[in-house]
C-alpha atoms as a PDB file:
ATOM      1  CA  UNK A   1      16.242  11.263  -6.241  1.00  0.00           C
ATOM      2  CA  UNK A   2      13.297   9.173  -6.572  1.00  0.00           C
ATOM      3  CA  UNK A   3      11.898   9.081 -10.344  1.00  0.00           C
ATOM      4  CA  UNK A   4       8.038   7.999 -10.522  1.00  0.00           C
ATOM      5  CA  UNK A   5       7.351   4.349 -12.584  1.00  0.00           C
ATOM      6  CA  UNK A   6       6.175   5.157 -16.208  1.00  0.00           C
ATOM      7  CA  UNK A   7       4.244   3.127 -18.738  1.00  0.00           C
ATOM      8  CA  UNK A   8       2.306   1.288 -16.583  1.00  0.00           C
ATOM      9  CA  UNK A   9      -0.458  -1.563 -16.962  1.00  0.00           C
ATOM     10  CA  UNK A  10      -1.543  -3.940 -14.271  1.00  0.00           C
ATOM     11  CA  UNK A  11      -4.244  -6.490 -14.296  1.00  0.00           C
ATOM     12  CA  UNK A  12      -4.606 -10.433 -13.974  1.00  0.00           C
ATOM     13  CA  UNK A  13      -3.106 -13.307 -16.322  1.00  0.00           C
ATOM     14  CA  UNK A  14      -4.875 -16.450 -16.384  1.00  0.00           C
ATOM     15  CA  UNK A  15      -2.853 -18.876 -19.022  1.00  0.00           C
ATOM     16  CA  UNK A  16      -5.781 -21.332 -19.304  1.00  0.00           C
ATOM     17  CA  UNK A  17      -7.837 -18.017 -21.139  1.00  0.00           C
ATOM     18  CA  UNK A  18      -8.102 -18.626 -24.632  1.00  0.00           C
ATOM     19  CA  UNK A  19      -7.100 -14.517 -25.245  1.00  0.00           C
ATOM     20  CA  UNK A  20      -3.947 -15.848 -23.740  1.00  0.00           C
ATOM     21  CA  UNK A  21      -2.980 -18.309 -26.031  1.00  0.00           C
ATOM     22  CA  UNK A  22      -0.608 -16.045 -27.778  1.00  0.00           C
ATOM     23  CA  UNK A  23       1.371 -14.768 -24.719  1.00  0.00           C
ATOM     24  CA  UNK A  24       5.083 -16.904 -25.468  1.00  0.00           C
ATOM     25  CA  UNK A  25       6.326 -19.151 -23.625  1.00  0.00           C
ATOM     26  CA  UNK A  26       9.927 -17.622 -23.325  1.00  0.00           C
ATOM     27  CA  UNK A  27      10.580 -13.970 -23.346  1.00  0.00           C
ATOM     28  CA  UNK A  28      13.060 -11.215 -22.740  1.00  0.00           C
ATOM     29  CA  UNK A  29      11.183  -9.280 -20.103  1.00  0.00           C
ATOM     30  CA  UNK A  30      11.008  -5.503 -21.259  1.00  0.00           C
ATOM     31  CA  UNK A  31       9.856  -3.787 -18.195  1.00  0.00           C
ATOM     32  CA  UNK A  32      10.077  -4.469 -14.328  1.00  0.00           C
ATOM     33  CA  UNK A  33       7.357  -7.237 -13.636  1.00  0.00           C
ATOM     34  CA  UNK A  34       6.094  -8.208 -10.264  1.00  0.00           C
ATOM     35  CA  UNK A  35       3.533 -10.837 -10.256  1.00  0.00           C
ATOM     36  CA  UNK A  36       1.853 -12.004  -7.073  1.00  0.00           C
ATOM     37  CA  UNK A  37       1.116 -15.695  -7.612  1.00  0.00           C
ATOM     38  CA  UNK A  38      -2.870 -16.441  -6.622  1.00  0.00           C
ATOM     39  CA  UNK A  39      -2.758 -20.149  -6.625  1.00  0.00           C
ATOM     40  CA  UNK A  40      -0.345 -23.263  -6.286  1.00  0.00           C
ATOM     41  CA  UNK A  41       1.306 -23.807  -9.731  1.00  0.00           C
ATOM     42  CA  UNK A  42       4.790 -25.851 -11.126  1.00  0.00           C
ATOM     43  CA  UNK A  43       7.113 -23.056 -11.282  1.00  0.00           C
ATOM     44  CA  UNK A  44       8.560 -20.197 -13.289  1.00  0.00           C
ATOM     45  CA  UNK A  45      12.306 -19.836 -14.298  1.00  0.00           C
ATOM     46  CA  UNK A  46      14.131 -16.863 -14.212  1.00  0.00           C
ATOM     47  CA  UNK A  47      17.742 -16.262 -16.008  1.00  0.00           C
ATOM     48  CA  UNK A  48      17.887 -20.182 -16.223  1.00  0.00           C
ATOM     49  CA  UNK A  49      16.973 -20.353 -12.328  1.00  0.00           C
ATOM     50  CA  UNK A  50      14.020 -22.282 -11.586  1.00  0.00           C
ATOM     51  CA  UNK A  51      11.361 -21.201  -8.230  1.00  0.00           C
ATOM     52  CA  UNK A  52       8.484 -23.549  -7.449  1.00  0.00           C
ATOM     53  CA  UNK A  53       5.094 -21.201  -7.759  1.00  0.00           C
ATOM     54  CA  UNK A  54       3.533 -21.502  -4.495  1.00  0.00           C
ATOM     55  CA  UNK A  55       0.124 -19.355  -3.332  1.00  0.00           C
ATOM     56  CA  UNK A  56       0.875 -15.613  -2.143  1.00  0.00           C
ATOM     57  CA  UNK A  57       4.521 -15.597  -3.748  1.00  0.00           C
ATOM     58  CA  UNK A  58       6.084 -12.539  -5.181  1.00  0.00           C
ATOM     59  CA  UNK A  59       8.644 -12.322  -8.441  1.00  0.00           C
ATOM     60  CA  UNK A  60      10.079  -8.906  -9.384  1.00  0.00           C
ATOM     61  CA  UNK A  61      11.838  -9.298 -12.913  1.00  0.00           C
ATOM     62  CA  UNK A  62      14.038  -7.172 -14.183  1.00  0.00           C
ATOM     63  CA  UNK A  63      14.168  -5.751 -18.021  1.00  0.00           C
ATOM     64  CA  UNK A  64      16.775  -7.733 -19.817  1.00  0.00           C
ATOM     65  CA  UNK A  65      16.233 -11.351 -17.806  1.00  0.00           C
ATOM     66  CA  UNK A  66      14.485 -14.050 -19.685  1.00  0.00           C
ATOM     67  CA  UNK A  67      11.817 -15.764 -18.111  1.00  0.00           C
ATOM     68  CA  UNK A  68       9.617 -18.877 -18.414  1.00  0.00           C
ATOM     69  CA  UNK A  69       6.350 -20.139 -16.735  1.00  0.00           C
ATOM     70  CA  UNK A  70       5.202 -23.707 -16.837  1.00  0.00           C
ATOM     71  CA  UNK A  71       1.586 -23.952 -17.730  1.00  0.00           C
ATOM     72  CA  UNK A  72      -0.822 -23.117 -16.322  1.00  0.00           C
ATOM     73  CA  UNK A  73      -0.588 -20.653 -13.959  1.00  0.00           C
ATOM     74  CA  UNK A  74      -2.723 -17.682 -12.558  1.00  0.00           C
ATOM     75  CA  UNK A  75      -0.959 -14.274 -11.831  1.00  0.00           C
ATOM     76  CA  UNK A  76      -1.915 -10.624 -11.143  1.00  0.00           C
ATOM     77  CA  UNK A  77       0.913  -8.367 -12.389  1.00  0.00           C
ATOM     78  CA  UNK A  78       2.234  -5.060 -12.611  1.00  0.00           C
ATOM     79  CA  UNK A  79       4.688  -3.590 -14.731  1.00  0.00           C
ATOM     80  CA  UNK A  80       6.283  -0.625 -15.324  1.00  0.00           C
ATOM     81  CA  UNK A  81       9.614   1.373 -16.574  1.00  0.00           C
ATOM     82  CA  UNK A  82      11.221   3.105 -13.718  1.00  0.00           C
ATOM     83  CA  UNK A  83      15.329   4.304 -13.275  1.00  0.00           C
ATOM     84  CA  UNK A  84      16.756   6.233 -10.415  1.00  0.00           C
ATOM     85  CA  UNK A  85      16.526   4.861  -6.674  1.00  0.00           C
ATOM     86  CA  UNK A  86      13.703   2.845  -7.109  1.00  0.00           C
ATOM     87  CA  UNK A  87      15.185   0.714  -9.908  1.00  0.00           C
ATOM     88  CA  UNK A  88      18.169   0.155  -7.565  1.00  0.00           C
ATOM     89  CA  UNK A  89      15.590  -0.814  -4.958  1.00  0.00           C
ATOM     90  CA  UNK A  90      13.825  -3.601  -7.330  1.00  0.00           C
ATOM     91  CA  UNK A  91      17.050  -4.383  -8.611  1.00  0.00           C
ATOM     92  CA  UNK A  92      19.269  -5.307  -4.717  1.00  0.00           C
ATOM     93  CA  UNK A  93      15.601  -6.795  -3.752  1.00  0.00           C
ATOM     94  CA  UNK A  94      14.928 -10.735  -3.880  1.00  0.00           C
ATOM     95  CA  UNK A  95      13.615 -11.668  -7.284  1.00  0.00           C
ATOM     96  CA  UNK A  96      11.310 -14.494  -5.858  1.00  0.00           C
ATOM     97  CA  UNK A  97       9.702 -14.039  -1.965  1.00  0.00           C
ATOM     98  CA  UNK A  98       7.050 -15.034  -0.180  1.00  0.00           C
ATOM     99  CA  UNK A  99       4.289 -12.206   0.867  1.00  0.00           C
ATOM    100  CA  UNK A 100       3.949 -11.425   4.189  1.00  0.00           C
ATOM    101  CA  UNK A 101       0.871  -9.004   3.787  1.00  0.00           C
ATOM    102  CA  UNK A 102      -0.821 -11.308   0.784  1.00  0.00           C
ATOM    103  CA  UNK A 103      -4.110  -9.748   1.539  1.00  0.00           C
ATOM    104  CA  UNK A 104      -2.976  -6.106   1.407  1.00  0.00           C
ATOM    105  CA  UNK A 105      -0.611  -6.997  -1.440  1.00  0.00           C
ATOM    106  CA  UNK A 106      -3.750  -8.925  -3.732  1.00  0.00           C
ATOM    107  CA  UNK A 107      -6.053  -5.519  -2.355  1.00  0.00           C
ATOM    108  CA  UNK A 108      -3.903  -2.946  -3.361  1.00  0.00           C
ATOM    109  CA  UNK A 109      -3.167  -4.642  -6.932  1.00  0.00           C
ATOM    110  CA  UNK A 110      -7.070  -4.895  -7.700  1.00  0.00           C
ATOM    111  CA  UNK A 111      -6.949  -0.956  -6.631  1.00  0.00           C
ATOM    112  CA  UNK A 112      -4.134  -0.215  -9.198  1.00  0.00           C
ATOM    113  CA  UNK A 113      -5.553  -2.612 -12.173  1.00  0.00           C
ATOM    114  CA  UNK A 114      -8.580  -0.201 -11.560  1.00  0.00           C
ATOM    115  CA  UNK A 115      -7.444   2.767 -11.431  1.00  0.00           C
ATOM    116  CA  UNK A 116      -5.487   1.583 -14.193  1.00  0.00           C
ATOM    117  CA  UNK A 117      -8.404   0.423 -16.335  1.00  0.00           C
ATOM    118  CA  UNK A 118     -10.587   3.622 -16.028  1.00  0.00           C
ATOM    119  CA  UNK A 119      -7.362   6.070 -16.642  1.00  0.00           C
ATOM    120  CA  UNK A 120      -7.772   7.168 -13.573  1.00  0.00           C
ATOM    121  CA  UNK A 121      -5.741  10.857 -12.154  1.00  0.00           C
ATOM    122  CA  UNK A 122      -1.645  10.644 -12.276  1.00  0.00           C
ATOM    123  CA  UNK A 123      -1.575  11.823  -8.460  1.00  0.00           C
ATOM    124  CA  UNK A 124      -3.928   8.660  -7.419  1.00  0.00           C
ATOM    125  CA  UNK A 125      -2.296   6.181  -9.967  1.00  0.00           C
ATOM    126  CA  UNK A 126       1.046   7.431  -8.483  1.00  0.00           C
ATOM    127  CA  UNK A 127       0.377   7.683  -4.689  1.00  0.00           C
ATOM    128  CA  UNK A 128      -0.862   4.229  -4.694  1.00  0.00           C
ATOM    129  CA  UNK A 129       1.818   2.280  -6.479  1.00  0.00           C
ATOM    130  CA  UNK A 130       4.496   4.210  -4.399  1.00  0.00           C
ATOM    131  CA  UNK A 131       2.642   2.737  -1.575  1.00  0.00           C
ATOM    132  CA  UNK A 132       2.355  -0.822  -2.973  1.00  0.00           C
ATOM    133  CA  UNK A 133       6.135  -0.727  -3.501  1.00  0.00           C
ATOM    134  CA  UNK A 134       6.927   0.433  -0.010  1.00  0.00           C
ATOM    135  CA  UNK A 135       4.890  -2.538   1.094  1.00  0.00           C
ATOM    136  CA  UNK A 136       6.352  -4.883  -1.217  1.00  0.00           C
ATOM    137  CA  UNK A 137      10.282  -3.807  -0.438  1.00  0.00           C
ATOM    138  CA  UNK A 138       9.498  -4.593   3.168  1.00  0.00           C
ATOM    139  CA  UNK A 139       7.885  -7.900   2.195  1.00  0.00           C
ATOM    140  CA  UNK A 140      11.284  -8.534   0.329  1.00  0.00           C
ATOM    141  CA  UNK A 141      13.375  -7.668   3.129  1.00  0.00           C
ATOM    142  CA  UNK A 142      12.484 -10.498   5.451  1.00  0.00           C
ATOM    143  CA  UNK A 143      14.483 -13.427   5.317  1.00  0.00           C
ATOM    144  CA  UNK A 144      12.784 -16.377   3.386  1.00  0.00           C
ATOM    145  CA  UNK A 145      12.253 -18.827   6.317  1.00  0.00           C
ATOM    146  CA  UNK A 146      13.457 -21.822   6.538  1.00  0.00           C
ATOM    147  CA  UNK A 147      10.193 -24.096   6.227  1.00  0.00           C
ATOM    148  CA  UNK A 148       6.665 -23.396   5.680  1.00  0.00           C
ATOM    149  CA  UNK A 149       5.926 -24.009   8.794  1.00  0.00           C
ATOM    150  CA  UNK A 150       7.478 -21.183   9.984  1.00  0.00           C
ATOM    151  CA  UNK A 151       6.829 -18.782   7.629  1.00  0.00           C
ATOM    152  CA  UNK A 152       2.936 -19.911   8.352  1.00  0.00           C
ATOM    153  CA  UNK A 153       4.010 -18.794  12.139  1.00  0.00           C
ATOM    154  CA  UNK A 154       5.443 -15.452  11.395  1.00  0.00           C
ATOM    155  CA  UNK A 155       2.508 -14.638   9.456  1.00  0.00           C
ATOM    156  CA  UNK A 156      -0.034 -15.159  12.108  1.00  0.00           C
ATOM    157  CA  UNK A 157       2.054 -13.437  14.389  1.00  0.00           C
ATOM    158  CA  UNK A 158       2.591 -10.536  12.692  1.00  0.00           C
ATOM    159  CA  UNK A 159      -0.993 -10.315  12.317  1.00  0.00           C
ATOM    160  CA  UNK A 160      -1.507 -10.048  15.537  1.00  0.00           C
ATOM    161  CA  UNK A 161       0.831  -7.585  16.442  1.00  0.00           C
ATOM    162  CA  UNK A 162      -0.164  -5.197  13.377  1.00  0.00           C
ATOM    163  CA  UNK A 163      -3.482  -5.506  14.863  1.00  0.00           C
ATOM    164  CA  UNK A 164      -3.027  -5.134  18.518  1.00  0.00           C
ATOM    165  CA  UNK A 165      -0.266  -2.915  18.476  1.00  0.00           C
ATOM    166  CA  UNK A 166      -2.197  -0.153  20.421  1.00  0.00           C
ATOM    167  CA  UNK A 167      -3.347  -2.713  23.422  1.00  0.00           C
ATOM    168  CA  UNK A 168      -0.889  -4.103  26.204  1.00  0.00           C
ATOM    169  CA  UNK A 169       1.041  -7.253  24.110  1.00  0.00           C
ATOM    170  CA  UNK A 170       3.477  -9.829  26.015  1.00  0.00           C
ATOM    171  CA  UNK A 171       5.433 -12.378  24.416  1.00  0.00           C
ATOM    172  CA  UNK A 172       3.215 -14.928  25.730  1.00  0.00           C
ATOM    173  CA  UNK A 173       0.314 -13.028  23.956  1.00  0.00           C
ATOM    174  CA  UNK A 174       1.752 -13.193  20.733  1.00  0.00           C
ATOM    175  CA  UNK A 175       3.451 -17.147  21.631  1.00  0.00           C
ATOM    176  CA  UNK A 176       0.051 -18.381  22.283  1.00  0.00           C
ATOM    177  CA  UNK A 177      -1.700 -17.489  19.106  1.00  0.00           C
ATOM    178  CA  UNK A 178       0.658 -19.890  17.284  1.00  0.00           C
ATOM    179  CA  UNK A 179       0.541 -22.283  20.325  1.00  0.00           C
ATOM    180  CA  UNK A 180       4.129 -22.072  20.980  1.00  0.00           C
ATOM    181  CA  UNK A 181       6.234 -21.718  23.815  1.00  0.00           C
ATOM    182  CA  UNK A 182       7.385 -18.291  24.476  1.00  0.00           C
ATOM    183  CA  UNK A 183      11.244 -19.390  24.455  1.00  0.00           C
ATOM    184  CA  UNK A 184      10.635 -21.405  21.361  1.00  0.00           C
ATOM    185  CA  UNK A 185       8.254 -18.442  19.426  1.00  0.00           C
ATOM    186  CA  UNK A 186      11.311 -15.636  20.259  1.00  0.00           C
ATOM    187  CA  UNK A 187      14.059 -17.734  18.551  1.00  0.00           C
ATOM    188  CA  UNK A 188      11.648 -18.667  15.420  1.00  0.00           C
ATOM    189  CA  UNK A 189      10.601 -15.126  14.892  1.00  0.00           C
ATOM    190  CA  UNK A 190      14.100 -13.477  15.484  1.00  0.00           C
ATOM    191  CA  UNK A 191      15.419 -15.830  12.963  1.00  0.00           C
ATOM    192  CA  UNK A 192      13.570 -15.274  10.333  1.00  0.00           C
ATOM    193  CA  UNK A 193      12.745 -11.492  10.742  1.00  0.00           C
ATOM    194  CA  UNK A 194      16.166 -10.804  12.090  1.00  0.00           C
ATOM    195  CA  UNK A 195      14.695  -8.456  14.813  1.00  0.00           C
ATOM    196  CA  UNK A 196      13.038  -9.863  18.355  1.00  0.00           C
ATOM    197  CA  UNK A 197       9.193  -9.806  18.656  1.00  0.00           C
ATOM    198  CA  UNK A 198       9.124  -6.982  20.910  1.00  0.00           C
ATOM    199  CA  UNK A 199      11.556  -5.197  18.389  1.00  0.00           C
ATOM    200  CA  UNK A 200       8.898  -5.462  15.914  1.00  0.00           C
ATOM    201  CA  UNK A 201       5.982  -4.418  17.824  1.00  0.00           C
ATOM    202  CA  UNK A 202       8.117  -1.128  18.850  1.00  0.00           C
ATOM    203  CA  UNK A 203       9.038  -0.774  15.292  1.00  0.00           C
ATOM    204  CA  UNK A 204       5.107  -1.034  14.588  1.00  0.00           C
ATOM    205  CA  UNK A 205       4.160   1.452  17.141  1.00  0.00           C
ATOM    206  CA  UNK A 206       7.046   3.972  16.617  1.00  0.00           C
ATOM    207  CA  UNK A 207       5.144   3.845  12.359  1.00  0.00           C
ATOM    208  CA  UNK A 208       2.138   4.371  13.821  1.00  0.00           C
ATOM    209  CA  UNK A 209       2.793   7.534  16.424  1.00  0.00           C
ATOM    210  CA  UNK A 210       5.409   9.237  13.492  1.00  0.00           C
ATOM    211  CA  UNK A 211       2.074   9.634  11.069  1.00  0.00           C
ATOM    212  CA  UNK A 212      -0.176  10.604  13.780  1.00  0.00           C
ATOM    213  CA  UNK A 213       2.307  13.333  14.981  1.00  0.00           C
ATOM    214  CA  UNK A 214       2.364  14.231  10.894  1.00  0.00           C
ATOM    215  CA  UNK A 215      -1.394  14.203  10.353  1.00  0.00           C
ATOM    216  CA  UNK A 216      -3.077  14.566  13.668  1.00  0.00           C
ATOM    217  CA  UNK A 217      -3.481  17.078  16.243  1.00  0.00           C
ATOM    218  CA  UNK A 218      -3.351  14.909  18.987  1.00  0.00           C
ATOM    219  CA  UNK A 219      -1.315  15.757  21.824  1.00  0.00           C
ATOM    220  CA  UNK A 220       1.743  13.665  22.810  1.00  0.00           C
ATOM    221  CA  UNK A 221       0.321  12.113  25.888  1.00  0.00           C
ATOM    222  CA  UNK A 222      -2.888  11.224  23.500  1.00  0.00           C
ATOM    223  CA  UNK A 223      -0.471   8.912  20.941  1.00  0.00           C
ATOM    224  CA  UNK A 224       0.981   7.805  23.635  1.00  0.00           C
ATOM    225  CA  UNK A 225      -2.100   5.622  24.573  1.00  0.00           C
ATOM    226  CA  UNK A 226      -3.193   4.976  21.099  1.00  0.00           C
ATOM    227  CA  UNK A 227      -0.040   3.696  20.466  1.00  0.00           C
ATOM    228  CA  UNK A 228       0.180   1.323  23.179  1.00  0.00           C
ATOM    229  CA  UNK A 229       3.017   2.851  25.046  1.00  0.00           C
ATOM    230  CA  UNK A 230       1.025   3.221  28.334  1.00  0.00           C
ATOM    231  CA  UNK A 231       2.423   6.813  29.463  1.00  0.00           C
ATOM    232  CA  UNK A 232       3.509   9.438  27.668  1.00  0.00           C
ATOM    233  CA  UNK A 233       7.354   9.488  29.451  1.00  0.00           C
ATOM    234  CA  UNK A 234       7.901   6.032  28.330  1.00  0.00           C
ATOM    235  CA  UNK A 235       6.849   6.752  24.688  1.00  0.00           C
ATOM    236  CA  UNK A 236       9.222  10.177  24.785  1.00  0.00           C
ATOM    237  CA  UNK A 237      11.542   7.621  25.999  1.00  0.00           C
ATOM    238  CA  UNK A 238      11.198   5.403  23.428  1.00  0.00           C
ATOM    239  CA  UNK A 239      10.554   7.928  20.635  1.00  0.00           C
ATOM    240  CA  UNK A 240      13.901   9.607  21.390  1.00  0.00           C
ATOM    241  CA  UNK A 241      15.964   6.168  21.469  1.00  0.00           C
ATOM    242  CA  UNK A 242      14.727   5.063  18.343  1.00  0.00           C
ATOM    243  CA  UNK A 243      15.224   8.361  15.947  1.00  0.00           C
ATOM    244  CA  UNK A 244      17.125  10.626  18.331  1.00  0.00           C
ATOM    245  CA  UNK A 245      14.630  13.056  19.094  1.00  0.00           C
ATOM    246  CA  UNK A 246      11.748  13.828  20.894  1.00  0.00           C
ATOM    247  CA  UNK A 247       7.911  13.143  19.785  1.00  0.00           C
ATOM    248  CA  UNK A 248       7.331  17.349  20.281  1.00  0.00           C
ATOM    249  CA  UNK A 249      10.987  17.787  18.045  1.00  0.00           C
ATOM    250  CA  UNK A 250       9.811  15.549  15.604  1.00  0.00           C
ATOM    251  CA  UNK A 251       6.064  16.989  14.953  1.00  0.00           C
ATOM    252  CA  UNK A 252       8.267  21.186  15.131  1.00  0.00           C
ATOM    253  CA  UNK A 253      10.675  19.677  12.663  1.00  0.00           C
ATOM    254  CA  UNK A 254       7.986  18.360   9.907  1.00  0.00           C
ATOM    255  CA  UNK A 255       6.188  22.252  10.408  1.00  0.00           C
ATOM    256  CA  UNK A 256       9.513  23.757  10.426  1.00  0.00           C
ATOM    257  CA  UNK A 257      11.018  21.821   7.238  1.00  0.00           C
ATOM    258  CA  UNK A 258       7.410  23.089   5.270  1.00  0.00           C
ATOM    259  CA  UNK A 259       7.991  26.881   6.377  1.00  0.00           C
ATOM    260  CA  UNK A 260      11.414  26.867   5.393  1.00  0.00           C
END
C-alpha cells in the first residue's frame, strides 16, 4: 500500500548565502533528500562514494547515509519521511542520475517549495509531490548513458517525440533533429533507454489515450487521431496488444471498478 511522504520542506540551498554558513559540512542525512543540481559544481559524496555535480543532475539520499558536498554548490531540494512502497521505490532507485525532464523537474519543485511556503491544502501539497515522484522514478529508470553526448541526444529526442506524439513521426523525423543517421539514432537511443524509438513513442501515445479514455468523453475513433494512431482499428489494435484489452474495455472497466 502506498503511504503519503510526511514532514515535508522543499526550497533552494545556495552554500555561498551567508544564512548558510551553519549548514555542516558532513552529516547523517535524516530524511529522504532529492536535490536537483542547478549549476555545474565539484561533486558531492555519498556513503564514501564520490559523483561529479553536473547541471540538471538528480541525488535521492536515503536516511542513515552520510553525505558531503564540496563548496559551493547551488541545489533545490526536497525532503521528506516516507515508509511503505514508495520508500522501497527511492530506496531500489539510482542514488545519483541525470534528469531527463530538467525543465518539468526544476517547474514542479518551484510549485512544491510554494505550496510549501504558504501552507498550502494537504490534497494539493500531496497530489503534486506524488506526481513529481512518478516523474522522477521514470527519470531514474533510464540507463545513465554512456557519454554526454548521448545523453544530450536522447534528450532532444525525447523532446520531440513528447511533443509530436499526436502528428505522423518516422524514425527519420526524430533522426534528423539530432542530425543523425536513422541506423545510427535507433542503436543510440535503444541503448540507452533500453526500448526502440518507436517503442517509446507507442509507450507515449498508449499514456496519453489511457487518461483521455479516464477523463474525457471522447469517443474511441476521436483518441484515436489525437493520439496519433491514424484510425481507430489500428489504435484498438494497438491498445489491446499493449494492456490486453480493448480501448471501450478499458474506459467500462475504470466506470465499473467506481460502481462496484
Amino acid at each position: 500500500m502506498l503511504s503519503l511522504p510526511y514532514n515535508i520542506s522543499c526550497g533552494y540551498f545556495d552554500s555561498n548565502n551567508p544564512k548558510s554558513s551553519k549548514h555542516p559540512a558532513e552529516r547523517t542525512v535524516k530524511k529522504f533528500e532529492i536535490e536537483f543540481y542547478v549549476n555545474d559544481d565539484m561533486f558531492v559524496c555519498l556513503d564514501g562514494k564520490k559523483h561529479e555535480i553536473r547541471k540538471n543532475s538528480i541525488m535521492i539520499s536515503r536516511p542513515g547515509q552520510v553525505r558531503y558536498s564540496s563548496r559551493p554548490f547551488k541545489t533545490m531540494y526536497l525532503c521528506f519521511n516516507v515508509e511503505g512502497e514508495l520508500a522501497q521505490m527511492l530506496c531500489a532507485a539510482p542514488e545519483f542520475f541525470m534528469s531527463s525532464h530538467p525543465e518539468q523537474i526544476r517547474d514542479m519543485l518551484s510549485d512544491l517549495a510554494l505550496i510549501v511556503e504558504s501552507n498550502g491544502n494537504s490534497l494539493q501539497l500531496h497530489s503534486r509531490l506524488l506526481t513529481f515522484m512518478n516523474l522522477l522514478l521514470r527519470d531514474a529508470s533510464i540507463p545513465e548513458p554512456h557519454s554526454g553526448i548521448n545523453y544530450k541526444i536522447i534528450q532532444t529526442a525525447k523532446r520531440y517525440i513528447e511533443k509530436n506524439y499526436a502528428s505522423p513521426i518516422h524514425l527519420e523525423d526524430v533522426a534528423t533533429t539530432v542530425n543523425l543517421s536513422p541506423v545510427y539514432f535507433h542503436n543510440i537511443f535503444s541503448e540507452v533507454c533500453g526500448m526502440s524509438p518507436h517503442r517509446y513513442l507507442t509507450k507515449i501515445r498508449i499514456d496519453h489515450a489511457k487518461k483521455m479514455l479516464w477523463d474525457s468523453g471522447a469517443s474511441i475513433a476521436d483518441i484515436a487521431e489525437l493520439c496519433g494512431f491514424g484510425s481507430q482499428q489500428y489504435f484498438t489494435k494497438i491498445f489491446k496488444k499493449e494492456t490486453g484489452i480493448s480501448p471501450g474495455k478499458y474506459r467500462k472497466s475504470l466506470y465499473e471498478d467506481y460502481v462496484e
